[in-house]
Protein backbone atom coordinates (compact mmCIF):
# COMPACT_ATOMS: atom_id res chain seq x y z
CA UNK A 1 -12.32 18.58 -5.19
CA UNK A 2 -13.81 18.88 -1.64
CA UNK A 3 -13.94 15.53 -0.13
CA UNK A 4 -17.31 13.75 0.91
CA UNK A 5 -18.50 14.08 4.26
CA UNK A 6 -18.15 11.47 7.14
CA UNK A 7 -20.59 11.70 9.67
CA UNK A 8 -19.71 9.50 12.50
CA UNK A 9 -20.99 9.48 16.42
CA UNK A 10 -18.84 10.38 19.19
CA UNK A 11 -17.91 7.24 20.47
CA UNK A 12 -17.03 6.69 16.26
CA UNK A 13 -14.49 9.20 16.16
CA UNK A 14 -13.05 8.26 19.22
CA UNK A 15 -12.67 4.72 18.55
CA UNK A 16 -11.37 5.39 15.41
CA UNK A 17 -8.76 8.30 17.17
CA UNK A 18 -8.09 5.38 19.34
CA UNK A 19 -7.07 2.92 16.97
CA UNK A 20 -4.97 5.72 14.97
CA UNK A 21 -3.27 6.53 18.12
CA UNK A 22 -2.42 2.50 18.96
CA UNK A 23 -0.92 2.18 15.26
CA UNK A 24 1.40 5.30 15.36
CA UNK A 25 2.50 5.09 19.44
CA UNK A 26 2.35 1.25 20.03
CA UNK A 27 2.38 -1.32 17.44
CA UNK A 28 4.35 0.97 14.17
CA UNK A 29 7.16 1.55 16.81
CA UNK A 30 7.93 -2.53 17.84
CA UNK A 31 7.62 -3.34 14.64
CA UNK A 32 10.15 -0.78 13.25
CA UNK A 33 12.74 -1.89 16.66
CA UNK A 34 12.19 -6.09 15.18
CA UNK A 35 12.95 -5.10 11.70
CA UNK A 36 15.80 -2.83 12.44
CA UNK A 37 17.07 -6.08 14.85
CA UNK A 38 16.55 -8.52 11.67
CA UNK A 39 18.33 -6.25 9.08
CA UNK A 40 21.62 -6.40 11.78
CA UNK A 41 21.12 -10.38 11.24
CA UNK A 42 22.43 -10.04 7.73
CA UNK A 43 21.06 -11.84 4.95
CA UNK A 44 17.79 -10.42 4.42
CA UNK A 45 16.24 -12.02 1.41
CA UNK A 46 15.81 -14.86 3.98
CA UNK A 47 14.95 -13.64 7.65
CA UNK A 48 11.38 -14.27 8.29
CA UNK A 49 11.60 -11.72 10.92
CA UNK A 50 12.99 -8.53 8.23
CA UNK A 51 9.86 -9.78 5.93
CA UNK A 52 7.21 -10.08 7.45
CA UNK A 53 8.10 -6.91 9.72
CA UNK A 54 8.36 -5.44 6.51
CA UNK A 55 5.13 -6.55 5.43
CA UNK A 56 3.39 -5.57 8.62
CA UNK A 57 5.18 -1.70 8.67
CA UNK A 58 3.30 -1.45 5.25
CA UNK A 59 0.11 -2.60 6.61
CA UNK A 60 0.06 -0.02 9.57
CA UNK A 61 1.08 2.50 7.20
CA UNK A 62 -1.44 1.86 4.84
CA UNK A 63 -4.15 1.61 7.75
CA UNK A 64 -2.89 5.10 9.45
CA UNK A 65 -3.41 6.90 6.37
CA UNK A 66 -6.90 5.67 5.66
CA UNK A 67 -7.49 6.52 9.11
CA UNK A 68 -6.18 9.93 8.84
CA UNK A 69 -7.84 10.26 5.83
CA UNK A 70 -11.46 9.56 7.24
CA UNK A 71 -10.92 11.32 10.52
CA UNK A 72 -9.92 14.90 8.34
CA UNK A 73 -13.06 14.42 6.83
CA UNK A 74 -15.16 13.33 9.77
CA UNK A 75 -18.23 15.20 10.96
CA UNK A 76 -19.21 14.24 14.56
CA UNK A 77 -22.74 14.51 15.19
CA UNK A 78 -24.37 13.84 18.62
CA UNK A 79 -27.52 11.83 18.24
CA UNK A 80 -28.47 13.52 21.79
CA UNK A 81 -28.60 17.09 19.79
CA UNK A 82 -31.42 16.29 17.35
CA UNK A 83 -33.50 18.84 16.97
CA UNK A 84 -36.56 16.33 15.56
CA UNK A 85 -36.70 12.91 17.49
CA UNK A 86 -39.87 12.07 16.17
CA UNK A 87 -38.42 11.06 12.72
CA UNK A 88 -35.24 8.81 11.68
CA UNK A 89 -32.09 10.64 10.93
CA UNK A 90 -28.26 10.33 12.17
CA UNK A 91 -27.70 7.99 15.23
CA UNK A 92 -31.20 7.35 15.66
CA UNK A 93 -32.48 3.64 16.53
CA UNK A 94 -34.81 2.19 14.40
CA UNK A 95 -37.42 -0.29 15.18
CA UNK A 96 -39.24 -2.07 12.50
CA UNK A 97 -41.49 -4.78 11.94
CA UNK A 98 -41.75 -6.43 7.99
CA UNK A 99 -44.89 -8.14 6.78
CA UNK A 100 -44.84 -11.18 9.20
CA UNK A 101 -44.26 -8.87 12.02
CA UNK A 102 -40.62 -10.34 12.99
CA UNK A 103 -39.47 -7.18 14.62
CA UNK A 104 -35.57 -5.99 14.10
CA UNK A 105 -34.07 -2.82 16.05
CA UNK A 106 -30.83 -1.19 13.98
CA UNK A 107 -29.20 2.10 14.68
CA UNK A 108 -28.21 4.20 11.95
CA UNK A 109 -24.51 5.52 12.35
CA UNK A 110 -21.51 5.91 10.33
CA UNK A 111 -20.42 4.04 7.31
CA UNK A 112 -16.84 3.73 9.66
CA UNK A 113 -18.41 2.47 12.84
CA UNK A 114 -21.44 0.17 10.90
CA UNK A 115 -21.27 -3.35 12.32
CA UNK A 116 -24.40 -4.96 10.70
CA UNK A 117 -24.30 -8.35 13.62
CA UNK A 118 -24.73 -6.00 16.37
CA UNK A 119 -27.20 -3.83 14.41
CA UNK A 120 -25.35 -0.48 13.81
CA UNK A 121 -25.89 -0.18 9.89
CA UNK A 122 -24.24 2.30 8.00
CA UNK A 123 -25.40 5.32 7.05
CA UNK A 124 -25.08 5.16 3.35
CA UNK A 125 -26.52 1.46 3.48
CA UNK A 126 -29.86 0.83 1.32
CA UNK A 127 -31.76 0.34 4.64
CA UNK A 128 -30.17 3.48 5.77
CA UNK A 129 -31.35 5.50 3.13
CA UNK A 130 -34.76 4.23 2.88
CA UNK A 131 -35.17 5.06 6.45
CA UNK A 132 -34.04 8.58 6.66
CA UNK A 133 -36.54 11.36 7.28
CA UNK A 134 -39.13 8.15 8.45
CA UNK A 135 -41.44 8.84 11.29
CA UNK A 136 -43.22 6.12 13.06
CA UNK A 137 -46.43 3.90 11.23
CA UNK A 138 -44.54 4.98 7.92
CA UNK A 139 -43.90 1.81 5.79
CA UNK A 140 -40.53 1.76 3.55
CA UNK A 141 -39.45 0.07 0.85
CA UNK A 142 -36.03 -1.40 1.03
CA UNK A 143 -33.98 -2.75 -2.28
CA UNK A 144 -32.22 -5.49 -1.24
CA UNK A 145 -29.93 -8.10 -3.12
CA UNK A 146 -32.67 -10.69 -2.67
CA UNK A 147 -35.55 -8.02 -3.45
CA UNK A 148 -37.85 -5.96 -2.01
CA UNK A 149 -38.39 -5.68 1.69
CA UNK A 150 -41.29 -3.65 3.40
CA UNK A 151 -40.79 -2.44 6.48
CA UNK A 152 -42.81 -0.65 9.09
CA UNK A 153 -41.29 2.21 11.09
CA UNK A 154 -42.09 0.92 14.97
CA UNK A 155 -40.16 2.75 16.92
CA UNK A 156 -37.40 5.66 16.74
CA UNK A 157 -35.26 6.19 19.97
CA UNK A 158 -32.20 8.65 20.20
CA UNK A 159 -29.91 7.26 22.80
């Protein structure tokens, strides 16, 4: 089975290349020299140090092969290159107004890179998907948890 496709921005992928390459060069290898140091200390059913380094090397592994994982399968699209600015799709930012005209700006990236407090919302989200293909004056309907939402496309900007 071919596995699904990860879109994710430049500065995505790199942050995520980033992290992968802070795991495997930095952190893995002082963890790895403090648990070789505790297991020279003897008893290790006890040594807090053997443990939880332990713990931690399984941790880093665990998080280096999700990241490997998602960065095989990554497809890095550059919200500069779209060919049609005019309508919402990958990287664009949204503006949109609901019914009482309280107006909220979110940037459609990446399920990997979403951060929902600084408006980047994933691209698989519900809002996400209700906005895709969107021009501007075009009203969606969003299914939320707590119901319904209506929104109004206000603005779309590729940075």
């Amino acid at each position: 089975m071919q596995p699904k496709s990860n879109p994710v921005t430049p500065a995505g992928y790199a942050a995520m290349k980033a992290r992968y390459d802070h795991l495997l060069g930095i952190e893995r290898p002082e963890i790895v020299e403090i648990v070789s140091w505790a297991a020279g200390n003897g008893d290790r059913s006890e040594n807090g140090d053997y443990l939880y380094g332990r713990k931690r090397m399984r941790e880093i592994d665990r998080e280096l092969s999700h990241l490997a994982r998602r960065m095989k399968t990554a497809r890095v699209i550059d919200p500069v290159e779209q060919p049609d600015k005019s309508r919402a799709f990958f990287g664009a930012t949204v503006t949109l107004a609901d019914e009482d005209d309280n107006e909220r700006v979110v940037t459609l990236v990446g399920d990997d890179e979403q951060d929902a407090s600084s408006g980047r919302i994933g691209w698989s989200s519900p809002l996400a998907r209700a906005l895709k293909g969107a021009s501007v004056g075009d009203l969606r309907n969003v299914n939320l948890p707590g119901g319904t939402k209506e929104w109004e496309i206000v603005a779309i900007a590729y940075a």
